[in-house]
C-alpha atoms as a PDB file:
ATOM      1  CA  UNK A   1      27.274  -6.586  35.952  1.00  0.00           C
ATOM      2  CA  UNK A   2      24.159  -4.830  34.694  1.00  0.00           C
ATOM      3  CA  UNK A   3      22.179  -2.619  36.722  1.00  0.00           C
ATOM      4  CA  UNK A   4      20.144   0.471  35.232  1.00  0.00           C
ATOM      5  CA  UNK A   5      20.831  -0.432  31.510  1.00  0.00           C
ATOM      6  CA  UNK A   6      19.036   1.296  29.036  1.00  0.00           C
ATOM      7  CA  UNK A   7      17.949  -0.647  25.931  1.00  0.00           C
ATOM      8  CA  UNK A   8      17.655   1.236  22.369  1.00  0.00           C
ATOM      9  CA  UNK A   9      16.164  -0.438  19.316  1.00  0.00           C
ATOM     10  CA  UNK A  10      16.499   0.906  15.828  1.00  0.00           C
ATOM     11  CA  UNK A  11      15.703  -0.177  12.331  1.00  0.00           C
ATOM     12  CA  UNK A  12      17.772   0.971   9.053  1.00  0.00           C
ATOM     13  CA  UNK A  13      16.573   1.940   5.950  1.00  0.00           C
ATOM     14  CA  UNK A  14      19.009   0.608   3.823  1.00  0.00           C
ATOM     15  CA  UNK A  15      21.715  -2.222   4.173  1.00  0.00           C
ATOM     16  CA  UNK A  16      25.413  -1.838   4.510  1.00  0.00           C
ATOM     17  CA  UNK A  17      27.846  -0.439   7.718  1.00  0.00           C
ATOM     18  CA  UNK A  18      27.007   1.953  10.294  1.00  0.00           C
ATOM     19  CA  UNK A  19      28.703   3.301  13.246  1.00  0.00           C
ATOM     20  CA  UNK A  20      27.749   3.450  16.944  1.00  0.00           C
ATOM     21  CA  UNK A  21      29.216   6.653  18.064  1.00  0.00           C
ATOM     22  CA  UNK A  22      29.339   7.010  21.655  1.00  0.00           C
ATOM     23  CA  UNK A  23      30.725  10.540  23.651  1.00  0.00           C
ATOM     24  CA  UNK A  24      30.272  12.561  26.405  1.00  0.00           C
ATOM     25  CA  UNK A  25      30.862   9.544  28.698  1.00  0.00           C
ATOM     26  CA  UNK A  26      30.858  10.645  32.067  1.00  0.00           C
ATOM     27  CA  UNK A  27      31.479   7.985  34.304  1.00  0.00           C
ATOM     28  CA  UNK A  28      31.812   8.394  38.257  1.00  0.00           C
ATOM     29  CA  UNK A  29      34.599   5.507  38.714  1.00  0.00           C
ATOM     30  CA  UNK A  30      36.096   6.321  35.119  1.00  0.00           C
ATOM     31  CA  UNK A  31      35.454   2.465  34.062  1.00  0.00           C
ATOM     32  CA  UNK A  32      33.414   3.528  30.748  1.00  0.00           C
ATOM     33  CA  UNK A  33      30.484   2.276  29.180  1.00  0.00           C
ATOM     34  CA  UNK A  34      29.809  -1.290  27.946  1.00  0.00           C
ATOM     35  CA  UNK A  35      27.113  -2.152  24.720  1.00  0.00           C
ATOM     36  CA  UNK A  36      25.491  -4.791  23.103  1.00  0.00           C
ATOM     37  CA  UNK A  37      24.349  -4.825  19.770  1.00  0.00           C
ATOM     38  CA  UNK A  38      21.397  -7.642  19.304  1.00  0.00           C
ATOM     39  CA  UNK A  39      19.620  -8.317  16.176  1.00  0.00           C
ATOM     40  CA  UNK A  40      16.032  -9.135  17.225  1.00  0.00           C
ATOM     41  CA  UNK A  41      12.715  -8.217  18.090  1.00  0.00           C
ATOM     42  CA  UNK A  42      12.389  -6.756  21.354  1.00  0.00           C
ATOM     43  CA  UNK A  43      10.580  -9.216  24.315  1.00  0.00           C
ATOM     44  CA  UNK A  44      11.185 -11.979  21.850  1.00  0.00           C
ATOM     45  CA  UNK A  45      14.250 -13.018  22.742  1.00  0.00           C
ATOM     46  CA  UNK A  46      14.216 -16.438  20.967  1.00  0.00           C
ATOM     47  CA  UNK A  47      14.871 -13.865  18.140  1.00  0.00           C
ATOM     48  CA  UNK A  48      17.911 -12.401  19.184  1.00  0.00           C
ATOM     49  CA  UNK A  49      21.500 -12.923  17.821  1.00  0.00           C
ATOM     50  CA  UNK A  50      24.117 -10.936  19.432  1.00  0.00           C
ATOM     51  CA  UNK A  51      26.255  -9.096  16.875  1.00  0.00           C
ATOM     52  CA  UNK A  52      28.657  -7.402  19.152  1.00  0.00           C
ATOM     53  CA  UNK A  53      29.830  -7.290  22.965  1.00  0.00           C
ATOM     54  CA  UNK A  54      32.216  -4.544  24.125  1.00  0.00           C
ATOM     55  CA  UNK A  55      33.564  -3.397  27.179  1.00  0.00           C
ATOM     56  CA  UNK A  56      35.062   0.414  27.028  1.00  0.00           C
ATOM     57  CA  UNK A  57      38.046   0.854  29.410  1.00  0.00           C
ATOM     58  CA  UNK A  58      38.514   4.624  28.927  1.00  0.00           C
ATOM     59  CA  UNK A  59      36.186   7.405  28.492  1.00  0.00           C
ATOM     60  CA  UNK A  60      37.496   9.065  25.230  1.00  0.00           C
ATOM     61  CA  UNK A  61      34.739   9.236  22.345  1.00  0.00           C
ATOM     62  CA  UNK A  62      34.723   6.125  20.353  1.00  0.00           C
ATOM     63  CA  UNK A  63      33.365   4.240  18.195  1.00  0.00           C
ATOM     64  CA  UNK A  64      31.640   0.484  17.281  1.00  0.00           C
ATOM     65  CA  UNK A  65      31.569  -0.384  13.283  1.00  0.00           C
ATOM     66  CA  UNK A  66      28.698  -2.313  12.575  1.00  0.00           C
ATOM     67  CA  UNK A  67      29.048  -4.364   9.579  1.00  0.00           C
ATOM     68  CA  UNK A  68      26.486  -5.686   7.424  1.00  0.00           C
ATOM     69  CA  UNK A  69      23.170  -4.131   8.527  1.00  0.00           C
ATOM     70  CA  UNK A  70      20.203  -5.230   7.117  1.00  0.00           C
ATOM     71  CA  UNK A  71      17.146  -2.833   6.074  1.00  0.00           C
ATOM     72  CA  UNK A  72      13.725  -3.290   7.503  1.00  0.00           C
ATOM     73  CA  UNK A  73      15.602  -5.605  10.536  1.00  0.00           C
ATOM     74  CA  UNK A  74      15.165  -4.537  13.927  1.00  0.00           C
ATOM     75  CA  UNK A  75      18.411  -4.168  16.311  1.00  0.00           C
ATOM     76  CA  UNK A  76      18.348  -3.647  19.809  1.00  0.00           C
ATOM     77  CA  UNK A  77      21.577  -1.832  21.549  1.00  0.00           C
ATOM     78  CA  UNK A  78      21.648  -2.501  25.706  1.00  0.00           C
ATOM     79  CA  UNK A  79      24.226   0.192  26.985  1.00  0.00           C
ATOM     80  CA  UNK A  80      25.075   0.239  31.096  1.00  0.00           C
ATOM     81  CA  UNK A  81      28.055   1.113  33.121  1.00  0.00           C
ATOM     82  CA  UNK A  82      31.349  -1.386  32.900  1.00  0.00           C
ATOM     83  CA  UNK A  83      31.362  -3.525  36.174  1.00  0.00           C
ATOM     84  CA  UNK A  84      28.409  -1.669  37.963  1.00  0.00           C
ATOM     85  CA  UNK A  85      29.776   1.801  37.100  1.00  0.00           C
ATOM     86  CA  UNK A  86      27.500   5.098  37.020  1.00  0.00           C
ATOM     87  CA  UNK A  87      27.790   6.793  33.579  1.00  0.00           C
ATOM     88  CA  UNK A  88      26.064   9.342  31.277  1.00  0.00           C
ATOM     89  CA  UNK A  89      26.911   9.427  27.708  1.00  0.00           C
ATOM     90  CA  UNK A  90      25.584  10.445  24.419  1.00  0.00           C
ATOM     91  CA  UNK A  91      24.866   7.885  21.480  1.00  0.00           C
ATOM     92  CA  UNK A  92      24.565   7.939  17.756  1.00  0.00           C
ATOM     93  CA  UNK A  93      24.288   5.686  14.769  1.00  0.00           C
ATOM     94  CA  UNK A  94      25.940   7.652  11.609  1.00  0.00           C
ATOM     95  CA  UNK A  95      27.346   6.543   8.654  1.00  0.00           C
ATOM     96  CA  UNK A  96      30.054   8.085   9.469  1.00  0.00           C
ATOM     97  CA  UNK A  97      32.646   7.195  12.620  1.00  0.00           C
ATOM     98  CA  UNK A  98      33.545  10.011  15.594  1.00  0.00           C
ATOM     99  CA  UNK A  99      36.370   9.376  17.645  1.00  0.00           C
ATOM    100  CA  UNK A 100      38.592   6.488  18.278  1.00  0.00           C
ATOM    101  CA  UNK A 101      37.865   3.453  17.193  1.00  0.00           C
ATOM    102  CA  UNK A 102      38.063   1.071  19.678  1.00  0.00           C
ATOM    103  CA  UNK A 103      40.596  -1.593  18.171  1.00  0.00           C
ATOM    104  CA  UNK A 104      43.728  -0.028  16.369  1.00  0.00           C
ATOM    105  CA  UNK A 105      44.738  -1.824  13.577  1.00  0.00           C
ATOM    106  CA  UNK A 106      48.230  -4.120  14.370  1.00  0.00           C
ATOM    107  CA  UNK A 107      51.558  -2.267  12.561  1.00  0.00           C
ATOM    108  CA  UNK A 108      52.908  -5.692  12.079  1.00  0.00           C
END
């Protein structure tokens, strides 16, 4: 459910990984935020190929890894309250994660 999403758009400079650091959620049922990360130009959407979908289920600081950026490509990041909840939160891309990330790697 998406109501009062806010759309981002950003463009690296150089190629490689970067990470989608996202805090400070505040959330009035506690569901979290969810994000999409679309490569694209924005209003074209014949353009856009979605890179990642993810649903947060907490509110601790996390983190998305986002492999295999291109420079001079545009991305657009949609970010909105899980299942119609209320949230503020703060956002970042870095090079460098903060907080959890949100798949732990399997000890098998």
């Amino acid at each position: 459910i998406y109501h009062n999403d806010q759309w981002f758009t950003f463009t690296a400079g150089a190629s490689g990984r970067l990470y989608l650091n996202v805090g400070n959620q505040q959330c009035k049922k506690k569901f979290g935020v969810q994000v999409l990360l679309i490569e694209g130009n924005p209003c074209e959407t014949s353009t856009y190929k979605l890179l990642h979908c993810e649903s947060f289920t907490d509110q601790n600081d996390t983190f998305i890894s986002i492999d295999s950026i291109k420079a001079n490509t545009v991305y657009l990041i949609n970010i909105d309250g899980f299942l119609g909840d209320v949230c503020s939160f703060d956002i970042q891309l870095s090079t460098k994660p903060k907080g959890f990330p949100l798949h732990q790697p399997s000890l098998d």
